[in-house]
C-alpha atoms as a PDB file:
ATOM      1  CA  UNK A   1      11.217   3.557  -7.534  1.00  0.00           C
ATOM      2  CA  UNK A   2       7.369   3.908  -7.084  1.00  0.00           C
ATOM      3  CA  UNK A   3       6.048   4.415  -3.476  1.00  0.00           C
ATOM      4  CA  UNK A   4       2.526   2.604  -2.198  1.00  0.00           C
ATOM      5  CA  UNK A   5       1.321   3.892   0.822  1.00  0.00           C
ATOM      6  CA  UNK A   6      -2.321   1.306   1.708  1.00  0.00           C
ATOM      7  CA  UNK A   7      -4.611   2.173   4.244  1.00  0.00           C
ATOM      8  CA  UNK A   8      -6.834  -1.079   5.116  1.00  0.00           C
ATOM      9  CA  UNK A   9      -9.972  -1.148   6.216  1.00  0.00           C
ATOM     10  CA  UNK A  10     -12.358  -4.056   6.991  1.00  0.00           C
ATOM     11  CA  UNK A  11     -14.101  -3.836   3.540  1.00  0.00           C
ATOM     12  CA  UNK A  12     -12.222  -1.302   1.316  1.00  0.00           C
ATOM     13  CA  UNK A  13      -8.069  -0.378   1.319  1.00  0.00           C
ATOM     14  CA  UNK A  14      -6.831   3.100   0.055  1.00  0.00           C
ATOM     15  CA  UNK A  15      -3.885   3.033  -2.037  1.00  0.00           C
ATOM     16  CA  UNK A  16      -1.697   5.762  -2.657  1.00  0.00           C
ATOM     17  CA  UNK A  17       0.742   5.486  -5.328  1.00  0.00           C
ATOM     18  CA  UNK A  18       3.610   8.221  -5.758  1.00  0.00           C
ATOM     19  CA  UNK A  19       5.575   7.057  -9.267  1.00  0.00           C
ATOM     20  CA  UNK A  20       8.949   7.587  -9.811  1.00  0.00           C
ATOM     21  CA  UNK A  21       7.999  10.237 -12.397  1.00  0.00           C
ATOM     22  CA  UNK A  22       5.772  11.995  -9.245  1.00  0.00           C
ATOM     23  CA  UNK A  23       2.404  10.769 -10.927  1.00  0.00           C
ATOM     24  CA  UNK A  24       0.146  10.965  -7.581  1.00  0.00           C
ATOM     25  CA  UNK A  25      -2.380   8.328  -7.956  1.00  0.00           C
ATOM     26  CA  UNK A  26      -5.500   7.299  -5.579  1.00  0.00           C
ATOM     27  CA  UNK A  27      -7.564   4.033  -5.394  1.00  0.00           C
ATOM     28  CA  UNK A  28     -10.082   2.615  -3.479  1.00  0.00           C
ATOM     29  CA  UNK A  29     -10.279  -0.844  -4.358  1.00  0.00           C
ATOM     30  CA  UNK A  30     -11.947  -4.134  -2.066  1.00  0.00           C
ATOM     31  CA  UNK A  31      -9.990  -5.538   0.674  1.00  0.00           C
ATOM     32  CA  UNK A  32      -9.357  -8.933  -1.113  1.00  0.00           C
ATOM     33  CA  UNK A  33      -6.233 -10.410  -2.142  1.00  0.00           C
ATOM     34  CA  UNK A  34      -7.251 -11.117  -5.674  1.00  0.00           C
ATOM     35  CA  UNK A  35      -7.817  -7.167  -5.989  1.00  0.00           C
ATOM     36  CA  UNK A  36      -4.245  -6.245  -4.315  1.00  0.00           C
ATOM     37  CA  UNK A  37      -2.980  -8.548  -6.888  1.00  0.00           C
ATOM     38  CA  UNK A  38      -4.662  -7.184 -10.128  1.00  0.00           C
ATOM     39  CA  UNK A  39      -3.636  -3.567  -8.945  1.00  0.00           C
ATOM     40  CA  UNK A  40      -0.672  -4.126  -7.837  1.00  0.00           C
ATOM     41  CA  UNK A  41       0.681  -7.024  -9.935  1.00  0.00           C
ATOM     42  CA  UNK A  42       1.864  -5.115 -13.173  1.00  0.00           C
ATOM     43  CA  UNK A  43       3.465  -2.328 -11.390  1.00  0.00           C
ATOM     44  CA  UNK A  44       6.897  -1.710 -11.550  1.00  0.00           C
ATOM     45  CA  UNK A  45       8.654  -2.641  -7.767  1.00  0.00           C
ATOM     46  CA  UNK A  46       8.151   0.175  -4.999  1.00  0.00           C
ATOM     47  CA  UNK A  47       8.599   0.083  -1.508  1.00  0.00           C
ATOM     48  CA  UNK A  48       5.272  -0.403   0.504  1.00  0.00           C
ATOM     49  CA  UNK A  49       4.321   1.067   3.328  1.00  0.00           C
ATOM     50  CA  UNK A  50       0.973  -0.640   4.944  1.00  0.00           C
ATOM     51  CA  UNK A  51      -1.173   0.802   7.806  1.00  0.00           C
ATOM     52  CA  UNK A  52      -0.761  -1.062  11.520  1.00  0.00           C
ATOM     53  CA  UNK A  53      -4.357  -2.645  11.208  1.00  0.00           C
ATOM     54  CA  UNK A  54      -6.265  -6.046  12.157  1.00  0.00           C
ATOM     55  CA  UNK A  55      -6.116  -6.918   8.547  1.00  0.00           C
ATOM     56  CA  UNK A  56      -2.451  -5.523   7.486  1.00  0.00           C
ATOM     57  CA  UNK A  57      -0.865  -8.787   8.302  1.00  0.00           C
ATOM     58  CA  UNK A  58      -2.388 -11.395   5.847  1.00  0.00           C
ATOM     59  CA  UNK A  59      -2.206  -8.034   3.456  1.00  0.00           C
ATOM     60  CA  UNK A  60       1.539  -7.987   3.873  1.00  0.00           C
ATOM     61  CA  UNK A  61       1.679 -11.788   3.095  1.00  0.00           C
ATOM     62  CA  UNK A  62      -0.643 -11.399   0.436  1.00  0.00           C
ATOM     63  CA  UNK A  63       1.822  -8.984  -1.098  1.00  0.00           C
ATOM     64  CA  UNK A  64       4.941 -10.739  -0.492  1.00  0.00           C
ATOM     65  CA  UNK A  65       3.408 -13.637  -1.744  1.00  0.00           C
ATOM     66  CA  UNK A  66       3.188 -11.571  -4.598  1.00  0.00           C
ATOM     67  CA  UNK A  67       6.925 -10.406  -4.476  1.00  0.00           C
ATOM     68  CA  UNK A  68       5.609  -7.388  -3.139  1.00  0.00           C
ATOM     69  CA  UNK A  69       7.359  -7.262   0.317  1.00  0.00           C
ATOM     70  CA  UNK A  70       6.602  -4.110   2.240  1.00  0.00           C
ATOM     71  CA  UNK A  71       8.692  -1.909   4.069  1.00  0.00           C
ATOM     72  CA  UNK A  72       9.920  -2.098   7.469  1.00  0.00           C
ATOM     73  CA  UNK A  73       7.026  -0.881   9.848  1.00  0.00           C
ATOM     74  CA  UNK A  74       8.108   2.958  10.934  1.00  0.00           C
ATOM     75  CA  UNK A  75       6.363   5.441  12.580  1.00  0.00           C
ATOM     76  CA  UNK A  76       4.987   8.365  10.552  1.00  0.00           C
ATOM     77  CA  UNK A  77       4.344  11.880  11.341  1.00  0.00           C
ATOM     78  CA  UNK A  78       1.263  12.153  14.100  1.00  0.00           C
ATOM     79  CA  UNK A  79      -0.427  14.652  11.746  1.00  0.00           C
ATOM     80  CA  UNK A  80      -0.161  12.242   8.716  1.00  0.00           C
ATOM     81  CA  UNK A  81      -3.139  10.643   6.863  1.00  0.00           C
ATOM     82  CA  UNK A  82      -2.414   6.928   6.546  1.00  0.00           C
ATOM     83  CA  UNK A  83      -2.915   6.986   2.644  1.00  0.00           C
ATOM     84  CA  UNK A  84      -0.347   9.739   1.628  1.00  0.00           C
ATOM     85  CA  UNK A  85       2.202   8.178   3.605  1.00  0.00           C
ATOM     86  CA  UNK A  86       3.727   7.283   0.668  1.00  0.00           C
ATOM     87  CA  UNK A  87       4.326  11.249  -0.235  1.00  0.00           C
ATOM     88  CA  UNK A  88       7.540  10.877   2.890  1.00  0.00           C
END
């Protein structure tokens, strides 16, 4: 199973994709939810993990509404940049 880790921002989002296979892969892509879908819609399933934001709640329905539901909210490491959460 693939894991997203998204880091959302006002304008932009970070994703940070860690395939089953342990491809690493990095986008920046537009805050929209037309641009979470085209990124995210052909992917295999993976568990989500979305940064505690303004904008990460209508991100998390965008995704689910995409049957994309992300993971339980957990705390990560102090010393851990948002977008390689998915690396844990």
């Amino acid at each position: 199973m693939d894991h997203i880790g998204i880091d959302v921002h006002k304008r932009d989002s970070q994703l940070c994709i860690l395939a089953e296979g342990g491809e690493l892969i990095e986008r920046r892509i537009r805050t929209e939810p037309e641009r979470f879908a085209a990124v995210l819609g052909e992917r295999p399933r993976a568990r989500i993990v979305i940064e505690a934001s303004t904008d990460s709640e209508w991100v998390a329905r965008c995704l689910a509404a995409c049957a994309w539901p992300p993971a339980r909210p957990r705390r990560p490491r102090p010393d851990a940049h948002p977008v390689h959460l998915a690396a844990y």
